[in-house]
PDB file of N, CA and C in Angstrom:
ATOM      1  N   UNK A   1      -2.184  -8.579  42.055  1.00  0.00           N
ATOM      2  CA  UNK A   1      -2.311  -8.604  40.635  1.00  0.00           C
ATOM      3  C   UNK A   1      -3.092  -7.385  40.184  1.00  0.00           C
ATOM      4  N   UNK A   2      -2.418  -6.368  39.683  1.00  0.00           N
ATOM      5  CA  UNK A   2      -3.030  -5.214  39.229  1.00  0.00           C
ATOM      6  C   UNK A   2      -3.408  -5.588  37.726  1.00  0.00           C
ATOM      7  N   UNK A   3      -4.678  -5.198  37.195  1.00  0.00           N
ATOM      8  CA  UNK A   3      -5.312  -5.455  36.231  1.00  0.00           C
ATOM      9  C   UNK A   3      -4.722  -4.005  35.487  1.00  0.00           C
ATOM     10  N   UNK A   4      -4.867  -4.666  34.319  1.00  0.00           N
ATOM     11  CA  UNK A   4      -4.043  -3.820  33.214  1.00  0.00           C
ATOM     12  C   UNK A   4      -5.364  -3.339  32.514  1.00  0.00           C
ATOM     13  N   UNK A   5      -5.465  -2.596  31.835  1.00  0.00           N
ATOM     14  CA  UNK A   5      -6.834  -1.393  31.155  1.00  0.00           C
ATOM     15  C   UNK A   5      -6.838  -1.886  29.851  1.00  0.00           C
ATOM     16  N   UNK A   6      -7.553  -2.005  29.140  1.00  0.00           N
ATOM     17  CA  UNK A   6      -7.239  -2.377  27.734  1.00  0.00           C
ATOM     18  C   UNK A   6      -7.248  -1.455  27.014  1.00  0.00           C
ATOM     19  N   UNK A   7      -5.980  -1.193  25.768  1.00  0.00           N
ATOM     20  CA  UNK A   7      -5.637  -0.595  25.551  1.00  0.00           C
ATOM     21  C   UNK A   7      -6.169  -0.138  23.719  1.00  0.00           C
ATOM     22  N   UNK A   8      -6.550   1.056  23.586  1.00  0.00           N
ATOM     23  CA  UNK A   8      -7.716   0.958  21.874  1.00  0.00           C
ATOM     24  C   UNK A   8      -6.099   0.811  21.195  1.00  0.00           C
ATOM     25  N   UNK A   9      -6.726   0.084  20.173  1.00  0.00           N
ATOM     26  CA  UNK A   9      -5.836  -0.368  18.966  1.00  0.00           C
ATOM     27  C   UNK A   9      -5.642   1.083  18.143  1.00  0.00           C
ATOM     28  N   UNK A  10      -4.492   1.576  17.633  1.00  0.00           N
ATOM     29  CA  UNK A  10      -3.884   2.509  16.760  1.00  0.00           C
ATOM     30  C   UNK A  10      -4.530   2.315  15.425  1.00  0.00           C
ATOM     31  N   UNK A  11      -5.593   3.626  14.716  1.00  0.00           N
ATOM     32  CA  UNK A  11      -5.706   3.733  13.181  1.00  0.00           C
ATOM     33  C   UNK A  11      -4.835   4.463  12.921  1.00  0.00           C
ATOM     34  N   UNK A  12      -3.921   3.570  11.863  1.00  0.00           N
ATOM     35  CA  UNK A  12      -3.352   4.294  11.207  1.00  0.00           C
ATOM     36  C   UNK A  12      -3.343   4.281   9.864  1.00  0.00           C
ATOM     37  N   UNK A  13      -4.845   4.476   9.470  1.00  0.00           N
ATOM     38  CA  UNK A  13      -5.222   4.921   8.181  1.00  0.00           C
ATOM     39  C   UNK A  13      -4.766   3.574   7.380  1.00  0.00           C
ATOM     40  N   UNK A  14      -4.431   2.449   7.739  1.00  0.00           N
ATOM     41  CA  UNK A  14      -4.292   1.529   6.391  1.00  0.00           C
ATOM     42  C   UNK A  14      -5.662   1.066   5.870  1.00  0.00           C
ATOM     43  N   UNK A  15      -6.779   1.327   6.220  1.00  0.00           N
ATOM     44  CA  UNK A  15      -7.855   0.483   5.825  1.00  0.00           C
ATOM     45  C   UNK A  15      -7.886   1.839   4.620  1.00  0.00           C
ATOM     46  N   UNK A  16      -7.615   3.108   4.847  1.00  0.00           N
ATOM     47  CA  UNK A  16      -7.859   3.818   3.617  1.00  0.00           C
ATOM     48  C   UNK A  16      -6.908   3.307   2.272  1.00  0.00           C
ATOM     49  N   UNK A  17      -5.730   2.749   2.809  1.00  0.00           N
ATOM     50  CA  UNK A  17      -5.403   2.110   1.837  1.00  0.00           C
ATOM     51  C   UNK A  17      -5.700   0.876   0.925  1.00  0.00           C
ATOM     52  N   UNK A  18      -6.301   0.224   1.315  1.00  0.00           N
ATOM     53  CA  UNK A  18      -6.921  -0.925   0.857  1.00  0.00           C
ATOM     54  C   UNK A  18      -8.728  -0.293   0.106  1.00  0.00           C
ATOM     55  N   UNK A  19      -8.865   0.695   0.970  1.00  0.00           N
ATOM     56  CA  UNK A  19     -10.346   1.944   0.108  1.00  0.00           C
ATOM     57  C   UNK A  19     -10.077   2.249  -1.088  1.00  0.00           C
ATOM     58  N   UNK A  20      -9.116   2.245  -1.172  1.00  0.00           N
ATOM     59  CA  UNK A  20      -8.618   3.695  -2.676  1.00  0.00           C
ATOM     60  C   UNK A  20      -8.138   2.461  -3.348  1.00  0.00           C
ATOM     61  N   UNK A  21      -6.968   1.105  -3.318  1.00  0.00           N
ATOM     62  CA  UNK A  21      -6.940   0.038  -4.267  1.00  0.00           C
ATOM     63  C   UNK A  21      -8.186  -0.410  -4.551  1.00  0.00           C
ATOM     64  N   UNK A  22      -9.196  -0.468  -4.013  1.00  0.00           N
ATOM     65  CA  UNK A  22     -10.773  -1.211  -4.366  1.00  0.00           C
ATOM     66  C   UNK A  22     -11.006  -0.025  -5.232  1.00  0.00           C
ATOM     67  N   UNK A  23     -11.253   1.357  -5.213  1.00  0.00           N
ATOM     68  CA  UNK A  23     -12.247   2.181  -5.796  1.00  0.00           C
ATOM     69  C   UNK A  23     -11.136   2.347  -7.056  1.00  0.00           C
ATOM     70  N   UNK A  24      -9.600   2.389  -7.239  1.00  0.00           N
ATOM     71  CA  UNK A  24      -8.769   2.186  -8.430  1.00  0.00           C
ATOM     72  C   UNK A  24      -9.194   1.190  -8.874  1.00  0.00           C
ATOM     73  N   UNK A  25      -9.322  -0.330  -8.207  1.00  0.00           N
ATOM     74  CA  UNK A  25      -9.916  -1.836  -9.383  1.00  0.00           C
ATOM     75  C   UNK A  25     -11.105  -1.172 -10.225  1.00  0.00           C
ATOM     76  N   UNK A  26     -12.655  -0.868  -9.234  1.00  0.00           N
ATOM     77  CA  UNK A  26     -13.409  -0.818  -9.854  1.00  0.00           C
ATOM     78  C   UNK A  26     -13.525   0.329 -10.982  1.00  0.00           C
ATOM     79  N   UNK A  27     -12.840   1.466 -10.731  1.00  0.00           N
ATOM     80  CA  UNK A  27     -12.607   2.763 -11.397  1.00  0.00           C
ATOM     81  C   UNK A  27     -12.074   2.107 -12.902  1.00  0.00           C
ATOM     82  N   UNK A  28     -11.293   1.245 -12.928  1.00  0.00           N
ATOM     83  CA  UNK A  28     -10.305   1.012 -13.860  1.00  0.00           C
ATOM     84  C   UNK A  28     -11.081   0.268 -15.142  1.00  0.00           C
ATOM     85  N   UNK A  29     -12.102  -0.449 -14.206  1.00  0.00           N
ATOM     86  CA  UNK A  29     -12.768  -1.339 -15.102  1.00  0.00           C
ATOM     87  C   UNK A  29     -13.817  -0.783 -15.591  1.00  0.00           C
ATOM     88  N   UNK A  30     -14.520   0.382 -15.090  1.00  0.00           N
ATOM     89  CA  UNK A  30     -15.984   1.126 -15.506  1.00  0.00           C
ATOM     90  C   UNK A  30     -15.287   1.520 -16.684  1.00  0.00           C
ATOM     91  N   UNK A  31     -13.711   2.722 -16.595  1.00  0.00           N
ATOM     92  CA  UNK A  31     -13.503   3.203 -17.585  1.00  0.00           C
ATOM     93  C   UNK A  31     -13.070   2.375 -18.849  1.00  0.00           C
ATOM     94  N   UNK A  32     -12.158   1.360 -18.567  1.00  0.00           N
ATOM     95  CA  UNK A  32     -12.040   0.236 -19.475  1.00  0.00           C
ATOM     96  C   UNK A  32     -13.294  -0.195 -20.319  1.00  0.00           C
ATOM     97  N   UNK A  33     -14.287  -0.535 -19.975  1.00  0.00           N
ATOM     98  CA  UNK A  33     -15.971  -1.395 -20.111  1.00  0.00           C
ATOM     99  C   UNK A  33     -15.943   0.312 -21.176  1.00  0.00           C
ATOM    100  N   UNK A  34     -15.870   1.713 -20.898  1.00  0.00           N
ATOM    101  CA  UNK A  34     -16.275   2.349 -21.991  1.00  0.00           C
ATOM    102  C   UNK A  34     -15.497   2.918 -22.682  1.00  0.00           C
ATOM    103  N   UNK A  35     -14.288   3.034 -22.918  1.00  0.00           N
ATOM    104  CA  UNK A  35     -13.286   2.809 -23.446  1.00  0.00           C
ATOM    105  C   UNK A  35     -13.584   1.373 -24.818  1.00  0.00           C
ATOM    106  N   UNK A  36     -14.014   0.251 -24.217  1.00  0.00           N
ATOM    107  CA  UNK A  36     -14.180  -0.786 -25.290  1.00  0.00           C
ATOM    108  C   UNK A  36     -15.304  -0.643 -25.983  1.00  0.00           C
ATOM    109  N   UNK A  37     -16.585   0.232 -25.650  1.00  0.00           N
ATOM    110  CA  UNK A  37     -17.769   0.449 -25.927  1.00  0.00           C
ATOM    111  C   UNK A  37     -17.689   1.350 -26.937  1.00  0.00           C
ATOM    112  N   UNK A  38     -16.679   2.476 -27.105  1.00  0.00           N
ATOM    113  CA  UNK A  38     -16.807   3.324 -27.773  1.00  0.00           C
ATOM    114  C   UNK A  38     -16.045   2.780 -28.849  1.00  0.00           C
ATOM    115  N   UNK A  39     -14.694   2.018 -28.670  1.00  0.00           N
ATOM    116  CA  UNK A  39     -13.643   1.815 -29.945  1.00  0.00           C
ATOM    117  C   UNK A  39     -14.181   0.596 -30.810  1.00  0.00           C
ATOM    118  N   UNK A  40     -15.000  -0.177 -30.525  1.00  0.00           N
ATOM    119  CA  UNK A  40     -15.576  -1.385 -31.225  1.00  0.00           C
ATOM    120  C   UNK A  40     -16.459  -1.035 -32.281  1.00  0.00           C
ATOM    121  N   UNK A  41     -17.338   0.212 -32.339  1.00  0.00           N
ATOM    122  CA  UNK A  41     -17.586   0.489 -33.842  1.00  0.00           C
ATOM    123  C   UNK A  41     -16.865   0.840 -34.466  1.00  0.00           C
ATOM    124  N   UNK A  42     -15.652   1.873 -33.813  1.00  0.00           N
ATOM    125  CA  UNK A  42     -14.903   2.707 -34.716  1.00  0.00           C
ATOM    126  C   UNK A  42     -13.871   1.895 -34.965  1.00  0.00           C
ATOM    127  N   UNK A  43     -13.277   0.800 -34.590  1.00  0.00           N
ATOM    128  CA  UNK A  43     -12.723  -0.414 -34.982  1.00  0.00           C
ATOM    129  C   UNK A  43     -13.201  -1.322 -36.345  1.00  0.00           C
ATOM    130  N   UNK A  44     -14.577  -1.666 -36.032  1.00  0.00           N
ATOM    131  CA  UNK A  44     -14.963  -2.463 -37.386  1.00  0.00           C
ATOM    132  C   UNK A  44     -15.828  -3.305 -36.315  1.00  0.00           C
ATOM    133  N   UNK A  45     -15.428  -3.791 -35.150  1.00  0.00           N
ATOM    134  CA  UNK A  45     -15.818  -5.362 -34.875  1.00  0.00           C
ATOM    135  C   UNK A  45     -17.418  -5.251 -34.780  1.00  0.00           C
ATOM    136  N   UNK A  46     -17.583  -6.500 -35.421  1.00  0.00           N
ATOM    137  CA  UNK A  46     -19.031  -6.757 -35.305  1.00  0.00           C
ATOM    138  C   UNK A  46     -19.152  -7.746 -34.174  1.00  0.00           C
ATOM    139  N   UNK A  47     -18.372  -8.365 -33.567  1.00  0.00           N
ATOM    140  CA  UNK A  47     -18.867  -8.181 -32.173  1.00  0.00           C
ATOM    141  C   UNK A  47     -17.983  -7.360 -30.967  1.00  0.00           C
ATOM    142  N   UNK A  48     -18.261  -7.722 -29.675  1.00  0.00           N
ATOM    143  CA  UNK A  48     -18.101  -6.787 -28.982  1.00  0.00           C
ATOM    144  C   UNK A  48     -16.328  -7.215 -28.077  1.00  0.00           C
ATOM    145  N   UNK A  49     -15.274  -7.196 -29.258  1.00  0.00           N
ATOM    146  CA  UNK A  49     -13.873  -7.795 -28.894  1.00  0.00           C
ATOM    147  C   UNK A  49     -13.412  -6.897 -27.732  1.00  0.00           C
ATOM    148  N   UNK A  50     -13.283  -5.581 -28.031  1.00  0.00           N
ATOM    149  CA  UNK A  50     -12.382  -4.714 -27.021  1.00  0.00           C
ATOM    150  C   UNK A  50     -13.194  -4.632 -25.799  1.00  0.00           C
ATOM    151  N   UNK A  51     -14.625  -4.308 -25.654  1.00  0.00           N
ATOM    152  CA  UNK A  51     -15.400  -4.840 -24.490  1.00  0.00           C
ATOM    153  C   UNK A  51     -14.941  -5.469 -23.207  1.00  0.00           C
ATOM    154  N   UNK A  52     -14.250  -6.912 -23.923  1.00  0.00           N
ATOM    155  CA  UNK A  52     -14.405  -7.868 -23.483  1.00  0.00           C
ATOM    156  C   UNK A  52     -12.779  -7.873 -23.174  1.00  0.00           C
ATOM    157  N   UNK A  53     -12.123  -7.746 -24.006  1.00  0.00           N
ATOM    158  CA  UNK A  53     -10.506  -7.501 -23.317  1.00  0.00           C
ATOM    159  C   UNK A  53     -10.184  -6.683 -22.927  1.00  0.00           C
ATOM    160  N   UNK A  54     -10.621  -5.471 -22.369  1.00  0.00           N
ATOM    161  CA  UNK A  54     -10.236  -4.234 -22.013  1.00  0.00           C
ATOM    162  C   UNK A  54     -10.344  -4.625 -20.553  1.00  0.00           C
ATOM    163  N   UNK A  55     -11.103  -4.818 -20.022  1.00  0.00           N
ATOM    164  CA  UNK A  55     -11.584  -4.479 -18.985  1.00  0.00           C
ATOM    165  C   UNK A  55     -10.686  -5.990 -18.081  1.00  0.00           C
ATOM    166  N   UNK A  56     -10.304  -7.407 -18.957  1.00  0.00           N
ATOM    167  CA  UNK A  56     -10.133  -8.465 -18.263  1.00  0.00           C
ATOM    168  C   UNK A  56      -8.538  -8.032 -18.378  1.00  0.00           C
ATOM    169  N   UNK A  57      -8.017  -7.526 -19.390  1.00  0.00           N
ATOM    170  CA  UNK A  57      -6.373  -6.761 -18.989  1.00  0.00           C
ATOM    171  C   UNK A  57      -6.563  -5.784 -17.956  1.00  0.00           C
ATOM    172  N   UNK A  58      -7.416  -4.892 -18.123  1.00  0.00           N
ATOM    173  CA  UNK A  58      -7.266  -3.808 -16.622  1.00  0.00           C
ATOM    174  C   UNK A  58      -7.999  -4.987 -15.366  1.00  0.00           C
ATOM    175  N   UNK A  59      -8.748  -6.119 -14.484  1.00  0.00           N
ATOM    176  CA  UNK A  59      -8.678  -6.945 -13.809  1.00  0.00           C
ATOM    177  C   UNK A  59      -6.783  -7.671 -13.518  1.00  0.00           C
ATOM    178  N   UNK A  60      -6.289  -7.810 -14.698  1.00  0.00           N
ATOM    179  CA  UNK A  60      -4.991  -8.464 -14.415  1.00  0.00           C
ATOM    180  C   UNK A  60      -3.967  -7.663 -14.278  1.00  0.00           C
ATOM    181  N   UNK A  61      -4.186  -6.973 -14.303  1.00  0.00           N
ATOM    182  CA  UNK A  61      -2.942  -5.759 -14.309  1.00  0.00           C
ATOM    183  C   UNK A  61      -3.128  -5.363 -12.999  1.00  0.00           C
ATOM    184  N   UNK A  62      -4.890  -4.909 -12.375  1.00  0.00           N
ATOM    185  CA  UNK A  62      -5.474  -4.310 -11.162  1.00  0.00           C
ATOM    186  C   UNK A  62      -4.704  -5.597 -10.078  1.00  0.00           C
ATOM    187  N   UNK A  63      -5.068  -6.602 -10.100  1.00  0.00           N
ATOM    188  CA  UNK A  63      -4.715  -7.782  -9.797  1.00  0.00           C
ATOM    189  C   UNK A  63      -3.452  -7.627  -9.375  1.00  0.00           C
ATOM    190  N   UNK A  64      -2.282  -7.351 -10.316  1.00  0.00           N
ATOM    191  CA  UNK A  64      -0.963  -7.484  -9.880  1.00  0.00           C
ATOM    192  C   UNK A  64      -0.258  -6.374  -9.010  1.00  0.00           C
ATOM    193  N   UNK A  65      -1.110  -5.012  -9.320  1.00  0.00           N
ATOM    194  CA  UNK A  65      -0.602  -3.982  -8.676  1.00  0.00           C
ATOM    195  C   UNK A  65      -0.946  -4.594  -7.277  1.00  0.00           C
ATOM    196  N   UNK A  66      -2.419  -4.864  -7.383  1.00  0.00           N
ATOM    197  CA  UNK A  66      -2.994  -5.232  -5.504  1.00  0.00           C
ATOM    198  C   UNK A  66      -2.003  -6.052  -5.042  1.00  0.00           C
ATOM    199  N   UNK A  67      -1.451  -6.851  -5.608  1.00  0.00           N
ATOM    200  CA  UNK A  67      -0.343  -7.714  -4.829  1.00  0.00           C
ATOM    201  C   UNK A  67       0.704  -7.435  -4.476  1.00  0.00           C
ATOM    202  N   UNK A  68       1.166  -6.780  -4.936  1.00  0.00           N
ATOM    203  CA  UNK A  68       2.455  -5.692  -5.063  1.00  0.00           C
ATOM    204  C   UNK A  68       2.699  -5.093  -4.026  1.00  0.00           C
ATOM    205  N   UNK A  69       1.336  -4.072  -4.001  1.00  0.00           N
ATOM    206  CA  UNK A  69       1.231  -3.176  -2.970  1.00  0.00           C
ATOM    207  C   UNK A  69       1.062  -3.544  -1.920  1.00  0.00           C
ATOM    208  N   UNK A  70      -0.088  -4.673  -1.724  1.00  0.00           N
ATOM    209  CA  UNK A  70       0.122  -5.325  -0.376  1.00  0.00           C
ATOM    210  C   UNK A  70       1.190  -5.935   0.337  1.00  0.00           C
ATOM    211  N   UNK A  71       2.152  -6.579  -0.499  1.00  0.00           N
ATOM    212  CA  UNK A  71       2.740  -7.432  -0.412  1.00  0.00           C
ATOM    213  C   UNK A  71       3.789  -6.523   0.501  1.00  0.00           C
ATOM    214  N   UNK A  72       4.383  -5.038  -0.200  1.00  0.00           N
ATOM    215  CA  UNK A  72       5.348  -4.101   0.336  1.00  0.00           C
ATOM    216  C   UNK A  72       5.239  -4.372   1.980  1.00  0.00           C
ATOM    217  N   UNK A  73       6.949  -4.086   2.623  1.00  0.00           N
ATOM    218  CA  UNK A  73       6.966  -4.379   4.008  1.00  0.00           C
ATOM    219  C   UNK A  73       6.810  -2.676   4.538  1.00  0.00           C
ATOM    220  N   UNK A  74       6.161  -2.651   5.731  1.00  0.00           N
ATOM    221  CA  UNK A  74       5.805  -1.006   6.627  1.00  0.00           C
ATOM    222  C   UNK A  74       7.453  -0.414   7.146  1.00  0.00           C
ATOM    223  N   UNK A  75       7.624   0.507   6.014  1.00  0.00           N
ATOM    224  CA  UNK A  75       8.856   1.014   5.854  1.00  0.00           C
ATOM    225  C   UNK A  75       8.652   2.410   6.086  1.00  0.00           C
TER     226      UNK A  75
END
């Protein structure tokens, strides 16, 4: 019984892919969060509306791309 060597597992860079969808979610939402910060005076609202939906449409949208993309088969 010849013992077999163990063999290192292949990077092939997918964890950078799953790096860059995380730093696009959070990217999306910093700019969103000031994006709503700036248009809510120049809007009118006296409270803080676009704030608050900007950033939970860019989460659902971020959301669907991540699924998407993951979901794709290694083609």
């Amino acid at each position: 019984m010849d013992a077999v060597p163990p063999t290192k597992k292949s990077t092939d860079g997918s964890w950078m892919k799953y790096m860059g969808l995380g730093a696009q979610f959070f990217g999306s939402i910093i700019i969103s969060l000031g994006i709503g910060w700036k248009l809510d005076p120049l809007a009118g609202f006296d409270s803080p509306v676009l704030i608050w939906i900007l950033p939970l449409l860019a989460v659902v949208f971020n959301l669907v791309k991540i699924i998407v993309d993951t979901n794709k088969k290694n083609t």
